[in-house]
N, C-alpha and C. Protein backbone atom coordinates (compact mmCIF):
# COMPACT_ATOMS: atom_id res chain seq x y z
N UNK A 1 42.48 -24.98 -17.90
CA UNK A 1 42.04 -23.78 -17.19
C UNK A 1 42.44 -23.86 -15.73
N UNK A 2 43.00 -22.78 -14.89
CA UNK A 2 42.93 -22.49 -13.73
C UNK A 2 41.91 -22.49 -12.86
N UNK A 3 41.66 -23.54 -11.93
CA UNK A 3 40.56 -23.53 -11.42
C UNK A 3 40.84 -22.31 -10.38
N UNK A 4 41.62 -21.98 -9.43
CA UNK A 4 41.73 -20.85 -8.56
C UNK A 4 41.59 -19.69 -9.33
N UNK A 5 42.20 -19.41 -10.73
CA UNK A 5 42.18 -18.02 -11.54
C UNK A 5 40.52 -17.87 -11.35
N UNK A 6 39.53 -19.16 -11.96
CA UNK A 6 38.59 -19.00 -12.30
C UNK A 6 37.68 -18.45 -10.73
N UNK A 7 38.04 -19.17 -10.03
CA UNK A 7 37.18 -18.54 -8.67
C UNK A 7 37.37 -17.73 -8.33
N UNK A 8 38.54 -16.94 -8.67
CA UNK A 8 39.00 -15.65 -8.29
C UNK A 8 38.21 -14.31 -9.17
N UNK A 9 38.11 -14.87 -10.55
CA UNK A 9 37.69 -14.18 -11.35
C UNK A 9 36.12 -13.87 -11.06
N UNK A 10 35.48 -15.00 -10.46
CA UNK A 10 33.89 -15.18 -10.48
C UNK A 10 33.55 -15.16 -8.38
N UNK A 11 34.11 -14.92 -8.30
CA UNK A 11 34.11 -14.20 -6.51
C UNK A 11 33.93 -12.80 -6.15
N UNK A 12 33.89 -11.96 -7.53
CA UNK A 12 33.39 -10.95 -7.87
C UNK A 12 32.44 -10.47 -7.60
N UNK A 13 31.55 -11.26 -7.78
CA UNK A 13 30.10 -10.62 -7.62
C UNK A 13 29.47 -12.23 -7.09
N UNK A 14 28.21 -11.98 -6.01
CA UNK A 14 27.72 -13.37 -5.83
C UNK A 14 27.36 -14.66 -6.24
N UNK A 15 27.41 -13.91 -7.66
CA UNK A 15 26.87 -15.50 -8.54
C UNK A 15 26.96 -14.94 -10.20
N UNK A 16 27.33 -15.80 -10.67
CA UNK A 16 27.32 -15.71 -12.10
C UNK A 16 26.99 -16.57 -12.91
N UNK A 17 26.80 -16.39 -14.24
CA UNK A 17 25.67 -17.22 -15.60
C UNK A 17 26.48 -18.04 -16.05
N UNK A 18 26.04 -18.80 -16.82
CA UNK A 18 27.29 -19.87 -17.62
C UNK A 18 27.62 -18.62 -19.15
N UNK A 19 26.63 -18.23 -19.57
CA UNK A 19 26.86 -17.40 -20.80
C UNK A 19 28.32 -16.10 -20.00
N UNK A 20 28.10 -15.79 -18.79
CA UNK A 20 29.29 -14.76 -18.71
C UNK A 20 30.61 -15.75 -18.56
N UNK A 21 30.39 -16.94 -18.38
CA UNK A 21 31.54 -17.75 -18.04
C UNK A 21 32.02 -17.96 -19.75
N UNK A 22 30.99 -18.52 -20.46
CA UNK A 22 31.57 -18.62 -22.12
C UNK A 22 31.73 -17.24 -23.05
N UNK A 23 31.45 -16.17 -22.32
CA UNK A 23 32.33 -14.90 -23.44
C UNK A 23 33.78 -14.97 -22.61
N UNK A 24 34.06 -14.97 -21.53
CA UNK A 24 35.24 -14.76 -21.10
C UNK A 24 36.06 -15.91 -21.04
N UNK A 25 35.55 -17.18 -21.41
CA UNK A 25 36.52 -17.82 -21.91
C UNK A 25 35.87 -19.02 -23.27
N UNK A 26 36.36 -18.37 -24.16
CA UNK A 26 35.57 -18.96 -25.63
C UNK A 26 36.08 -20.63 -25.73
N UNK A 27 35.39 -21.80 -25.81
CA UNK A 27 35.70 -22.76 -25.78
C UNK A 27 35.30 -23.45 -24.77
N UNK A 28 34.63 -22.90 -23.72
CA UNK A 28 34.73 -23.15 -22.32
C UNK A 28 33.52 -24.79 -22.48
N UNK A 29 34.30 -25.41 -21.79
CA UNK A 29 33.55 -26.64 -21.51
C UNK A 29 32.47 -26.81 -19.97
N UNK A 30 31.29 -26.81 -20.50
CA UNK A 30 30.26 -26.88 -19.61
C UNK A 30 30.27 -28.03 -18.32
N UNK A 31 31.20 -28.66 -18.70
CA UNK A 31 31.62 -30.37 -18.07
C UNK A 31 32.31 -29.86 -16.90
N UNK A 32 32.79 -28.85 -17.31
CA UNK A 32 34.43 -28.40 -15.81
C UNK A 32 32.85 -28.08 -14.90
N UNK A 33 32.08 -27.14 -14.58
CA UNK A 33 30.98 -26.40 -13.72
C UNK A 33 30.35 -27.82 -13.20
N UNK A 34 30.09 -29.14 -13.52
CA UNK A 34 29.57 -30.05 -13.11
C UNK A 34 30.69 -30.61 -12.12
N UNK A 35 32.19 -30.89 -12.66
CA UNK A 35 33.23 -31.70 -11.99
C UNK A 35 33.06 -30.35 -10.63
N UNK A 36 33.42 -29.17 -11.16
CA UNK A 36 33.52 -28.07 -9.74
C UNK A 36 32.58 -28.08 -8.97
N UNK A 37 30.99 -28.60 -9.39
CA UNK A 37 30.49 -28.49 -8.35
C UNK A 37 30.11 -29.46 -8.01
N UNK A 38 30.50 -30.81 -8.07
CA UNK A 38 30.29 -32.07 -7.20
C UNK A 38 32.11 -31.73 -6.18
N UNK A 39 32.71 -31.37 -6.60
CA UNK A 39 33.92 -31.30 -5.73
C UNK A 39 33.83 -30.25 -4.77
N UNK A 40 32.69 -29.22 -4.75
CA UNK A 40 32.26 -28.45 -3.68
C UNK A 40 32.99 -26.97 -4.02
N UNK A 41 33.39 -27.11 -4.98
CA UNK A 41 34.22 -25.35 -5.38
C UNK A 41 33.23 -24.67 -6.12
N UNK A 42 32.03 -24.72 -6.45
CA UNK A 42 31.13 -23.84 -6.75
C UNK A 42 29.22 -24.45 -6.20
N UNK A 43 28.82 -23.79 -6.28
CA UNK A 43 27.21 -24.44 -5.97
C UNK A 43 26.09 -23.66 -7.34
N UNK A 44 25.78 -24.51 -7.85
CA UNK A 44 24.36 -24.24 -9.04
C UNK A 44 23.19 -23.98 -7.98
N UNK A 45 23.32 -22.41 -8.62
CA UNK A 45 22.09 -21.89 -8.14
C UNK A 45 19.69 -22.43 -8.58
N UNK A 46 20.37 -22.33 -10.16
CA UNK A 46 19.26 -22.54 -10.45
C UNK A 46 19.94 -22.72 -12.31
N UNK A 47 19.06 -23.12 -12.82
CA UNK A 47 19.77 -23.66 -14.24
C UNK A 47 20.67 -22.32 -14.56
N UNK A 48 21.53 -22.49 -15.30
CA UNK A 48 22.34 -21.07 -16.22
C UNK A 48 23.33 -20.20 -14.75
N UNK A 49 22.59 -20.36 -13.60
CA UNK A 49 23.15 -19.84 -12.40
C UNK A 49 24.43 -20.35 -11.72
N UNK A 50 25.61 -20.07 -10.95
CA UNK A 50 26.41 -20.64 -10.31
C UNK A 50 26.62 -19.43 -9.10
N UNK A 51 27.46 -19.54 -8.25
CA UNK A 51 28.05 -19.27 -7.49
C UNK A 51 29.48 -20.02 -6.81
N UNK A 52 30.10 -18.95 -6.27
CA UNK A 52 31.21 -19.70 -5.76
C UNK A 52 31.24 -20.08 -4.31
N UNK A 53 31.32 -21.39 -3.87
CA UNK A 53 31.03 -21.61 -2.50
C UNK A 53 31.59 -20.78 -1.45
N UNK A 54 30.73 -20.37 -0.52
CA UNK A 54 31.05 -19.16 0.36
C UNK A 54 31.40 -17.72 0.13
N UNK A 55 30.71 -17.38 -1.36
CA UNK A 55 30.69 -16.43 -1.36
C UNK A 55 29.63 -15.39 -0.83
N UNK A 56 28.57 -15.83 -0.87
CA UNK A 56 27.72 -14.81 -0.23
C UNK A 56 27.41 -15.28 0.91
N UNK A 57 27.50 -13.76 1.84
CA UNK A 57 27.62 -13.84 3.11
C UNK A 57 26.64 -12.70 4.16
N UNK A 58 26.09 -12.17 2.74
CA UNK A 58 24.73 -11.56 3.57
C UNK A 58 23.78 -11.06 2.87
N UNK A 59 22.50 -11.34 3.51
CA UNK A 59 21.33 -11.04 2.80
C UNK A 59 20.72 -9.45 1.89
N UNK A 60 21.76 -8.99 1.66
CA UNK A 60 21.59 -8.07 0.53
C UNK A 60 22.61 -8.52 -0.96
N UNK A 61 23.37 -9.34 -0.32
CA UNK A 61 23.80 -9.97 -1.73
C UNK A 61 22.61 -10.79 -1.69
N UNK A 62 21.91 -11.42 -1.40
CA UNK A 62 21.17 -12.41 -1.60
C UNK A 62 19.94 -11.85 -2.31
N UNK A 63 19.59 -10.23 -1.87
CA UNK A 63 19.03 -9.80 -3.15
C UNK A 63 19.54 -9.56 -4.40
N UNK A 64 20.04 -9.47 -4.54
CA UNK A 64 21.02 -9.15 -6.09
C UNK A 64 20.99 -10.37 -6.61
N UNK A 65 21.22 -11.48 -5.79
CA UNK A 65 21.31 -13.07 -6.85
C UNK A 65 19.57 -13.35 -7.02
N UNK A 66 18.79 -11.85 -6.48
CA UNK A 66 17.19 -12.46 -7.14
C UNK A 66 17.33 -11.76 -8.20
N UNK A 67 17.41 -10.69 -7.78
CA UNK A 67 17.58 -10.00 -9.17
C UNK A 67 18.02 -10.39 -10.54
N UNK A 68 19.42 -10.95 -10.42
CA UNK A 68 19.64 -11.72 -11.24
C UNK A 68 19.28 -12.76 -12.12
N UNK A 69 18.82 -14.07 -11.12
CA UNK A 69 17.92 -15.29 -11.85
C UNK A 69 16.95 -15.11 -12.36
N UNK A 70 16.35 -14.12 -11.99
CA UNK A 70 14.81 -13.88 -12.96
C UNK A 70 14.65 -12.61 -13.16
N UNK A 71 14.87 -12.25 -14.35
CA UNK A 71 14.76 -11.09 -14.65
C UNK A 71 14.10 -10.49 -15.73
N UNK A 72 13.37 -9.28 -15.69
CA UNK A 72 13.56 -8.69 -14.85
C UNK A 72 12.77 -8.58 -13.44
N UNK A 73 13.31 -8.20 -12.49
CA UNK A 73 12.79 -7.95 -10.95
C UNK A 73 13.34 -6.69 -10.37
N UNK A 74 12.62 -6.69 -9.08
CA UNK A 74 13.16 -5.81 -7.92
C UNK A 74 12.58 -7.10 -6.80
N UNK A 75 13.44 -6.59 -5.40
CA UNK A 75 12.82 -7.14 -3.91
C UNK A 75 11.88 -6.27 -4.26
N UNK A 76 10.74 -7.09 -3.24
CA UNK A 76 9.70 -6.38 -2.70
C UNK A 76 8.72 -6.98 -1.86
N UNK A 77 7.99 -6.32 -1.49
CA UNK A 77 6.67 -7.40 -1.27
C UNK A 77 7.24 -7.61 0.58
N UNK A 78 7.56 -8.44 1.39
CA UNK A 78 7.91 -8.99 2.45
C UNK A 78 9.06 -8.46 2.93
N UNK A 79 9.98 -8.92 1.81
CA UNK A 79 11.20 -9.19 1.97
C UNK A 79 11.93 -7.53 2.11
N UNK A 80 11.42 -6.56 1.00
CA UNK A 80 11.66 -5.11 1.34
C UNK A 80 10.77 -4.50 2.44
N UNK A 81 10.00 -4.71 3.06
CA UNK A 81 9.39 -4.25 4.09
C UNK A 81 9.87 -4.70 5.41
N UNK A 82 10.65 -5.74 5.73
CA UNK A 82 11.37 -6.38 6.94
C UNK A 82 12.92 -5.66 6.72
N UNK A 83 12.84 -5.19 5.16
CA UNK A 83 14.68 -4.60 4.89
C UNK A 83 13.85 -3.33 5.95
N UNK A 84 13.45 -2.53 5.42
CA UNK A 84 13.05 -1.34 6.21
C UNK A 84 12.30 -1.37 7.46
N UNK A 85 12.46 -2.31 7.83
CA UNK A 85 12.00 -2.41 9.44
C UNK A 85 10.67 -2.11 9.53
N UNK A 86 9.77 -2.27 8.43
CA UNK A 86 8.26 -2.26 8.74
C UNK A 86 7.34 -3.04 9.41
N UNK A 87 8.18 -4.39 8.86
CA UNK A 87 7.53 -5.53 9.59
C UNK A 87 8.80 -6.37 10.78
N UNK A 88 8.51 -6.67 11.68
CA UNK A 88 9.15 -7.05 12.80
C UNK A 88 9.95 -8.36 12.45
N UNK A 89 9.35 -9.54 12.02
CA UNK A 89 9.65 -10.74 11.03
C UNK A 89 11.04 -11.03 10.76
N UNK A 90 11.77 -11.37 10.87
CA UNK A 90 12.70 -12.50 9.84
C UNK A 90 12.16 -13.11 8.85
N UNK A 91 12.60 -12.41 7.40
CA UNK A 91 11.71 -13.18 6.35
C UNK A 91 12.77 -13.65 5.81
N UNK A 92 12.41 -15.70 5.52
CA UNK A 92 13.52 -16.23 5.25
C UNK A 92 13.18 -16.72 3.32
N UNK A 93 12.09 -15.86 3.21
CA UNK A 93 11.77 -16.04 1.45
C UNK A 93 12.28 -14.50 0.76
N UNK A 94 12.96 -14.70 -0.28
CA UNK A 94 13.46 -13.82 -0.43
C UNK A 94 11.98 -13.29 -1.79
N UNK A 95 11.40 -12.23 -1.40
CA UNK A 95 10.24 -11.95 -1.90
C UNK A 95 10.52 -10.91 -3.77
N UNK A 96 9.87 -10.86 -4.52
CA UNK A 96 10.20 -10.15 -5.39
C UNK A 96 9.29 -9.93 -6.42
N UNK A 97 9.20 -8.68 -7.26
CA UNK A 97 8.60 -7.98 -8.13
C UNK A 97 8.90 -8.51 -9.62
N UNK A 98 8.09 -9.33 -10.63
CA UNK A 98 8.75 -9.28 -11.79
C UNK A 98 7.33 -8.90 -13.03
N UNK A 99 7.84 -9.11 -14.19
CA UNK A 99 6.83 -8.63 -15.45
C UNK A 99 6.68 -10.02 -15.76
N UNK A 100 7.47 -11.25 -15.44
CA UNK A 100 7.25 -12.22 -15.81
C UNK A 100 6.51 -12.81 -15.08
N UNK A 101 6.08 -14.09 -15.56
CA UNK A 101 5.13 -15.42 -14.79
C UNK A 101 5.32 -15.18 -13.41
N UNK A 102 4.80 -15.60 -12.39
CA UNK A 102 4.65 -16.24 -11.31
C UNK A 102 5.58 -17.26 -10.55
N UNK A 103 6.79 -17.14 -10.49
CA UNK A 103 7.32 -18.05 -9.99
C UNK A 103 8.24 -18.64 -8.66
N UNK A 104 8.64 -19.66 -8.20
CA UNK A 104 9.18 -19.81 -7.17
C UNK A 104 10.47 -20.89 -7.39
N UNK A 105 11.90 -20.90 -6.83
CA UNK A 105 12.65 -21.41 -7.02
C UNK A 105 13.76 -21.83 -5.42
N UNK A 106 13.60 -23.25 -5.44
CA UNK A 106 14.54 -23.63 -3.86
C UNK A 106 15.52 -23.74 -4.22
N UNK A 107 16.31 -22.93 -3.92
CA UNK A 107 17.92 -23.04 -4.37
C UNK A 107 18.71 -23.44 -2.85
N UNK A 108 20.16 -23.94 -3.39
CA UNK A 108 20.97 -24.32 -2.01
C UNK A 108 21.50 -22.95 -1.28
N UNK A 109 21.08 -21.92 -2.15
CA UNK A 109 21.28 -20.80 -0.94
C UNK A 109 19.92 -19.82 -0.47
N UNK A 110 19.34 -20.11 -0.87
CA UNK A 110 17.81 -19.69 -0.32
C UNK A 110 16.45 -20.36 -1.31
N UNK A 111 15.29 -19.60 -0.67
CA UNK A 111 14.14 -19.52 -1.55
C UNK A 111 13.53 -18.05 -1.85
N UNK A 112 13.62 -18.06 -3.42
CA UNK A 112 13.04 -17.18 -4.15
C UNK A 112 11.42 -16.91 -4.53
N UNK A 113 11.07 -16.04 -4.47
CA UNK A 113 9.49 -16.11 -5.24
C UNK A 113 9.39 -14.94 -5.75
N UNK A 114 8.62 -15.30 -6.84
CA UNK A 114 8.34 -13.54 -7.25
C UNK A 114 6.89 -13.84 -8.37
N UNK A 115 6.59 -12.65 -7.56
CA UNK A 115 4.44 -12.13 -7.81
C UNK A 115 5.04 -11.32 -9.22
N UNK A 116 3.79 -11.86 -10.15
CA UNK A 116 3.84 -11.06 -11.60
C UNK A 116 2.85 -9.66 -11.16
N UNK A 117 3.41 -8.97 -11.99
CA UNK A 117 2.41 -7.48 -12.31
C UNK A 117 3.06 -7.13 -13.81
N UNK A 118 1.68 -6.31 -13.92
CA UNK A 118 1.41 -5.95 -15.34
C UNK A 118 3.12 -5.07 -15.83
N UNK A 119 3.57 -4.89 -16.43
CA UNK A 119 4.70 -3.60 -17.29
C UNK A 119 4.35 -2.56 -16.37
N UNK A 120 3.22 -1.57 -16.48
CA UNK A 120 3.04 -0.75 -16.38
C UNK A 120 2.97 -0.46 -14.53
N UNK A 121 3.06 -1.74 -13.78
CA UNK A 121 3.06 -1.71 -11.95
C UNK A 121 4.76 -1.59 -12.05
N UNK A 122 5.67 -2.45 -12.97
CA UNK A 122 7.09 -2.43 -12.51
C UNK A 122 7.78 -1.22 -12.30
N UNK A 123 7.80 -0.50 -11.23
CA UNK A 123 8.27 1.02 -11.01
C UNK A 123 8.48 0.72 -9.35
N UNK A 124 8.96 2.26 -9.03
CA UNK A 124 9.22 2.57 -8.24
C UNK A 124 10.60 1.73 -6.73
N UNK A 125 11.26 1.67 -7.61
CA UNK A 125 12.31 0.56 -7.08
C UNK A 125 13.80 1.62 -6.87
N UNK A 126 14.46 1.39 -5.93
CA UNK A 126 15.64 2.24 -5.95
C UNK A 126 17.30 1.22 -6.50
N UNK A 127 18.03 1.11 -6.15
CA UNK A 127 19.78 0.36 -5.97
C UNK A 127 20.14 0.64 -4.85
N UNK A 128 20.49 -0.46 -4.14
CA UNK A 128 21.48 -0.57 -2.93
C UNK A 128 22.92 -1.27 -3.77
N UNK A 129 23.78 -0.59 -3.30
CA UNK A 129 25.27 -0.71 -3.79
C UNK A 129 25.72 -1.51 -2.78
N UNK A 130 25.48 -2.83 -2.03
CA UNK A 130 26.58 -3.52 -1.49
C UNK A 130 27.80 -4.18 -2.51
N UNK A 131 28.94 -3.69 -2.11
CA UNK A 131 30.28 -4.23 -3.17
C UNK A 131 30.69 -3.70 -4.16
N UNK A 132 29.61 -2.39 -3.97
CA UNK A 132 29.42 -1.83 -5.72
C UNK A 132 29.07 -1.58 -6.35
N UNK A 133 27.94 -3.27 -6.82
CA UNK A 133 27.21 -3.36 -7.27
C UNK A 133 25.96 -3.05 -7.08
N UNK A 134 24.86 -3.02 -8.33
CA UNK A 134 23.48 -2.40 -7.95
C UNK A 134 22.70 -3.45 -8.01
N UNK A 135 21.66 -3.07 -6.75
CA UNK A 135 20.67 -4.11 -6.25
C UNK A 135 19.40 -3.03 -6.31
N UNK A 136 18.49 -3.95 -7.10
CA UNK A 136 17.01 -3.08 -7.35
C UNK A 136 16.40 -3.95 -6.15
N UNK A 137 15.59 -2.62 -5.29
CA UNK A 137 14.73 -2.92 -4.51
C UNK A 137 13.55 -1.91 -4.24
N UNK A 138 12.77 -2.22 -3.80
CA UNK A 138 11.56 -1.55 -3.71
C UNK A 138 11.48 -0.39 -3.12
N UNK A 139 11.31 0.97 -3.24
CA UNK A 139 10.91 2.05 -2.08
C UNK A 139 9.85 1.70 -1.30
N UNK A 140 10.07 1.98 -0.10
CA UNK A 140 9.04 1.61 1.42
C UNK A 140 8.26 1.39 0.77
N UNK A 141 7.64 2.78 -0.07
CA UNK A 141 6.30 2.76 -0.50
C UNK A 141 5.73 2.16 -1.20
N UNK A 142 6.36 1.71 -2.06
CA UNK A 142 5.88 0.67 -3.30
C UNK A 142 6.07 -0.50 -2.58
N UNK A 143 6.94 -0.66 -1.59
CA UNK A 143 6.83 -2.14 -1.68
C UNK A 143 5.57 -2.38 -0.65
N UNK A 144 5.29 -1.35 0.34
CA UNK A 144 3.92 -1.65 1.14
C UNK A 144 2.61 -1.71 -0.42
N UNK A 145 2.85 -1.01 -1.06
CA UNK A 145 1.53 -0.88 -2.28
C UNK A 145 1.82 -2.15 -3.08
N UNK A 146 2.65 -2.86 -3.92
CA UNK A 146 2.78 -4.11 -4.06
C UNK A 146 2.08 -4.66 -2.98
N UNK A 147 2.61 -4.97 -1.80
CA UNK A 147 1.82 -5.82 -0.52
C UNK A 147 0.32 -5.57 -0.93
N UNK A 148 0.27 -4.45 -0.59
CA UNK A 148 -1.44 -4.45 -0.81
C UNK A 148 -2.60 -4.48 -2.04
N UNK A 149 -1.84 -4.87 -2.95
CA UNK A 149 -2.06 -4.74 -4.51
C UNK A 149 -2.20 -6.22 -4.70
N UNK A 150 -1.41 -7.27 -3.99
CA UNK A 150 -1.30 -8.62 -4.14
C UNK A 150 -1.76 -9.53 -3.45
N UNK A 151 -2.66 -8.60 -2.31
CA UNK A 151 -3.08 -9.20 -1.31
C UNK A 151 -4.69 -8.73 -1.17
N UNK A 152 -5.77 -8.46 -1.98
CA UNK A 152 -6.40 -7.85 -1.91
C UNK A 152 -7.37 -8.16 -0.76
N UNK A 153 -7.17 -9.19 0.06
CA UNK A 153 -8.27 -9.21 1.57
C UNK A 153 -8.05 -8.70 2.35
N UNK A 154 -6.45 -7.84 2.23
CA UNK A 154 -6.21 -6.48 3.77
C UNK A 154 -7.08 -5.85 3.17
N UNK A 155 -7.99 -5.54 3.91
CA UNK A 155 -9.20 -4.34 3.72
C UNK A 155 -9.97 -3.77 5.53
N UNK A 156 -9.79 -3.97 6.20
CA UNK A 156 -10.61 -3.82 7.32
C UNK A 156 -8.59 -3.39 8.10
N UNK A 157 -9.61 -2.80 9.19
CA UNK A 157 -8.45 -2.25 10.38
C UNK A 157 -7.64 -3.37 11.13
N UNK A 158 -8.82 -4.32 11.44
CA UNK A 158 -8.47 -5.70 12.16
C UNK A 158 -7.67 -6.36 10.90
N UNK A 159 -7.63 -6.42 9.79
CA UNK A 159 -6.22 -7.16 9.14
C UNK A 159 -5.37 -6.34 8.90
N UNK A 160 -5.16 -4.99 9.08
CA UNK A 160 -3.70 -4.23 9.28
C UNK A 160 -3.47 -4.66 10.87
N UNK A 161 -3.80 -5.17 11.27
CA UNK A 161 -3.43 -5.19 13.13
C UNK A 161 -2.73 -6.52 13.04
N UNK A 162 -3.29 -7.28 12.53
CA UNK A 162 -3.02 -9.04 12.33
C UNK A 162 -1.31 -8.87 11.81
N UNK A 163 -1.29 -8.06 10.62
CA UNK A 163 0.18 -7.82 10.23
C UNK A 163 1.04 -7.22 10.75
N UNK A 164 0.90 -7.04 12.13
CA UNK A 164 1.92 -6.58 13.09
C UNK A 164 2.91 -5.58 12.31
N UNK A 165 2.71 -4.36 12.40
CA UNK A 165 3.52 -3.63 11.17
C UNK A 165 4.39 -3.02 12.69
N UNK A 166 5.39 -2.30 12.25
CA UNK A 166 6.38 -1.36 13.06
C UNK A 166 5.77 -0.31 12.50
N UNK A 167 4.79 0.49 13.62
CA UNK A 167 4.02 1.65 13.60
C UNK A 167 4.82 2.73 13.63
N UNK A 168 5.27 2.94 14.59
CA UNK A 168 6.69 4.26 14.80
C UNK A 168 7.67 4.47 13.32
N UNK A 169 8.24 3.17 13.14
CA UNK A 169 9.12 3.14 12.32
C UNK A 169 8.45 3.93 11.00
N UNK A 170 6.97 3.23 10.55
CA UNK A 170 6.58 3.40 9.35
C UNK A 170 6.77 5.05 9.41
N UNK A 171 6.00 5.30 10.31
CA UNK A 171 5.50 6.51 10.58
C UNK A 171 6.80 7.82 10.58
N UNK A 172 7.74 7.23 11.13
CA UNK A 172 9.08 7.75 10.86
C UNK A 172 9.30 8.15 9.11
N UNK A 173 9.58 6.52 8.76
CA UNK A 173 9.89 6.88 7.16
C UNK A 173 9.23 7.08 5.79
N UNK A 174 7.66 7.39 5.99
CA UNK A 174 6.81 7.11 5.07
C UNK A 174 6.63 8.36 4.21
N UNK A 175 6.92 8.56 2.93
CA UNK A 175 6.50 9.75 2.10
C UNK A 175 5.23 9.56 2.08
N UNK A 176 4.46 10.50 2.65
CA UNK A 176 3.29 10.63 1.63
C UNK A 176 2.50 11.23 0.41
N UNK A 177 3.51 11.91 0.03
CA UNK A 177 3.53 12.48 -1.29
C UNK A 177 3.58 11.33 -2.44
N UNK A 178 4.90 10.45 -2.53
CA UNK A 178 5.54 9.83 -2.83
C UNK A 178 4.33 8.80 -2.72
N UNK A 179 3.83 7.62 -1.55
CA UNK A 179 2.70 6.87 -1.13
C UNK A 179 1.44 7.35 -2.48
N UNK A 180 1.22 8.76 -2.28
CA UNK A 180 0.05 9.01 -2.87
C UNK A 180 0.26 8.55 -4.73
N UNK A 181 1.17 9.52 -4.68
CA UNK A 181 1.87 9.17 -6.28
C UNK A 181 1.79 7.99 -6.66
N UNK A 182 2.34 7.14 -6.09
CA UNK A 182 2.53 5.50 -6.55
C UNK A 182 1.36 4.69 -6.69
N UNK A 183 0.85 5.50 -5.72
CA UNK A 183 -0.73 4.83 -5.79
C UNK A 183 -1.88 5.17 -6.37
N UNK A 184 -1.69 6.23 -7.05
CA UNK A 184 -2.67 6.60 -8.44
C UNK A 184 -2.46 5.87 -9.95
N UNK A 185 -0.67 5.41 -9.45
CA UNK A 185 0.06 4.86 -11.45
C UNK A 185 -0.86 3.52 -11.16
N UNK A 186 -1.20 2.82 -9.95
CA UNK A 186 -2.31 1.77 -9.93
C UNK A 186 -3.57 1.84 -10.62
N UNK A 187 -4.13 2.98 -10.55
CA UNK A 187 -5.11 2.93 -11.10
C UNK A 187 -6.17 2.13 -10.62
N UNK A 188 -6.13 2.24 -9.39
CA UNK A 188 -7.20 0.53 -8.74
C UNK A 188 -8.13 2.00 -7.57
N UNK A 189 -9.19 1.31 -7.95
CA UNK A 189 -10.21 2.09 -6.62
C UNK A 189 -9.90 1.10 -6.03
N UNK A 190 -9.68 0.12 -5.85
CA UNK A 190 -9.95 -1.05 -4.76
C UNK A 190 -8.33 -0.60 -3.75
N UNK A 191 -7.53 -0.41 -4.59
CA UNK A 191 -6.19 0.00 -3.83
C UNK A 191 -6.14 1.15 -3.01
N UNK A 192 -6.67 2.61 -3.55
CA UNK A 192 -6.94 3.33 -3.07
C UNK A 192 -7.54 3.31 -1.79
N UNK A 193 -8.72 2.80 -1.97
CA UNK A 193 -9.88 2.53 -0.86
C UNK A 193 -8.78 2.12 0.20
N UNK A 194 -8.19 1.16 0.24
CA UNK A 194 -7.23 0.01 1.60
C UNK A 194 -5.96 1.24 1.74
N UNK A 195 -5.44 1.85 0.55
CA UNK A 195 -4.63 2.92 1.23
C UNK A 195 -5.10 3.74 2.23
N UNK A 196 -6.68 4.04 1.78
CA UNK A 196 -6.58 4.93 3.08
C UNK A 196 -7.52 4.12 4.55
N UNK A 197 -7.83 3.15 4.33
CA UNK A 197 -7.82 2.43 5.47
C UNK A 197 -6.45 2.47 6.26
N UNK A 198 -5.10 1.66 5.50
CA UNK A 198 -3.88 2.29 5.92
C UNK A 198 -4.38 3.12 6.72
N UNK A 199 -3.86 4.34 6.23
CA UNK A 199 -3.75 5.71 6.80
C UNK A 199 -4.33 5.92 8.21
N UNK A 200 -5.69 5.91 7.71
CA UNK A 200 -6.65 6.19 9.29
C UNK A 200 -5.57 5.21 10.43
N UNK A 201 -5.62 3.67 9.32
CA UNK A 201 -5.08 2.49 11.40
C UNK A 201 -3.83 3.48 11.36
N UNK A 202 -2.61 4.10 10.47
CA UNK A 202 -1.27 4.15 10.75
C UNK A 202 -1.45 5.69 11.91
N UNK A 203 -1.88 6.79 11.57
CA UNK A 203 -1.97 7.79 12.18
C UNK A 203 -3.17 8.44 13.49
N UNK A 204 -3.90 6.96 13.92
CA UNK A 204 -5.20 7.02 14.83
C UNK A 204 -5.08 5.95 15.54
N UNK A 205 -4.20 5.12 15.30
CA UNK A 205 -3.85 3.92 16.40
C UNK A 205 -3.37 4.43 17.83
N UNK A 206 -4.03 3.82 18.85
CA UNK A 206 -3.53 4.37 19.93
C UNK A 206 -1.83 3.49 20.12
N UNK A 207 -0.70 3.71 20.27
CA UNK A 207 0.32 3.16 20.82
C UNK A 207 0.15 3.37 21.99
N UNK A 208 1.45 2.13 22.67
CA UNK A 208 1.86 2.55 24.37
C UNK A 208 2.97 3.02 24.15
């Protein structure tokens, strides 16, 4: 096998499976991905995962390789709320939505986590097309309602203040149609209740 054909072929997209590596080439020996990546021409993301060294080069591919390893997901939670400039932060965990377990993974190109919710919470997620390709991530709104769905001790004004939110910004991009909607498929009085705590700190806060 061509080792350059092969990096060329898999430089495509940020990271790829060993199963897409064995339909496209039948026979494929699992042994070459170990020799390539002690010789530094690819990096193992997480079991079944690879990438090609230096291929990803910015943190929206870096959502898509969550997306990927555990699936299914969307960003959310932190990590889509600092995408939309809600929270001020550099978040260096790449945060995420799944139906599965609870889990967290240190890989050599970041750290992953992702909060379980029921089938029926996994919604409200859009695609960002960097390269092309589609990247599921959270709408503002869901991903502030995840936040507050997973966090159930924001409840008082003084812990929306603690979370230093970008007030203007929110306030700029926030449906509240959309907010309200998402937050009834919860079905939580307890969620409700802290939404509109929200509300009152987001639209009665004095700014300078």
């Amino acid at each position: 096998m061509n080792l350059l054909d092969f990096l060329d072929r898999f430089r495509k997209t940020p990271a790829f499976s060993v199963r897409e590596v064995e339909q496209l080439y039948p026979g494929f020996e699992r042994e070459n991905l170990l020799n390539w990546q002690k010789k530094g021409h690819i990096i193992r993301v997480r079991n079944g995962w690879y990438s090609v060294k230096g291929r990803i080069a910015t943190e929206e591919q870096l959502y898509w390789v969550a997306n990927k390893i555990y699936s299914p997901s969307y960003v959310s939670l932190e990590t889509a709320l600092s995408f939309y400039g809600w929270i001020p932060e550099t978040v260096f965990t790449i945060t995420s939505i799944s139906t599965r377990k609870t889990q967290v993974f240190d890989t050599p190109i970041g750290y992953f986590r992702y909060s379980s919710v029921k089938p029926s919470l996994f919604f409200g997620y859009r695609l960002l097309m960097p390269d092309g390709y589609g990247t599921k991530i959270a709408d503002p709104e869901k991903a502030l309602l995840d936040f507050l769905y997973l966090r159930p001790k924001i409840t008082t004004i003084a812990d929306f203040e603690g979370l230093r939110l970008n007030l203007d910004q929110m306030r700029n991009d926030i449906d509240q149609n959309k907010l309200e909607a998402y937050c009834s498929l919860f079905d939580s009085q307890s969620l409700t209740e802290r939404v509109r705590v929200f509300k009152n700190y987001l639209y009665h806060v004095e700014t300078a």
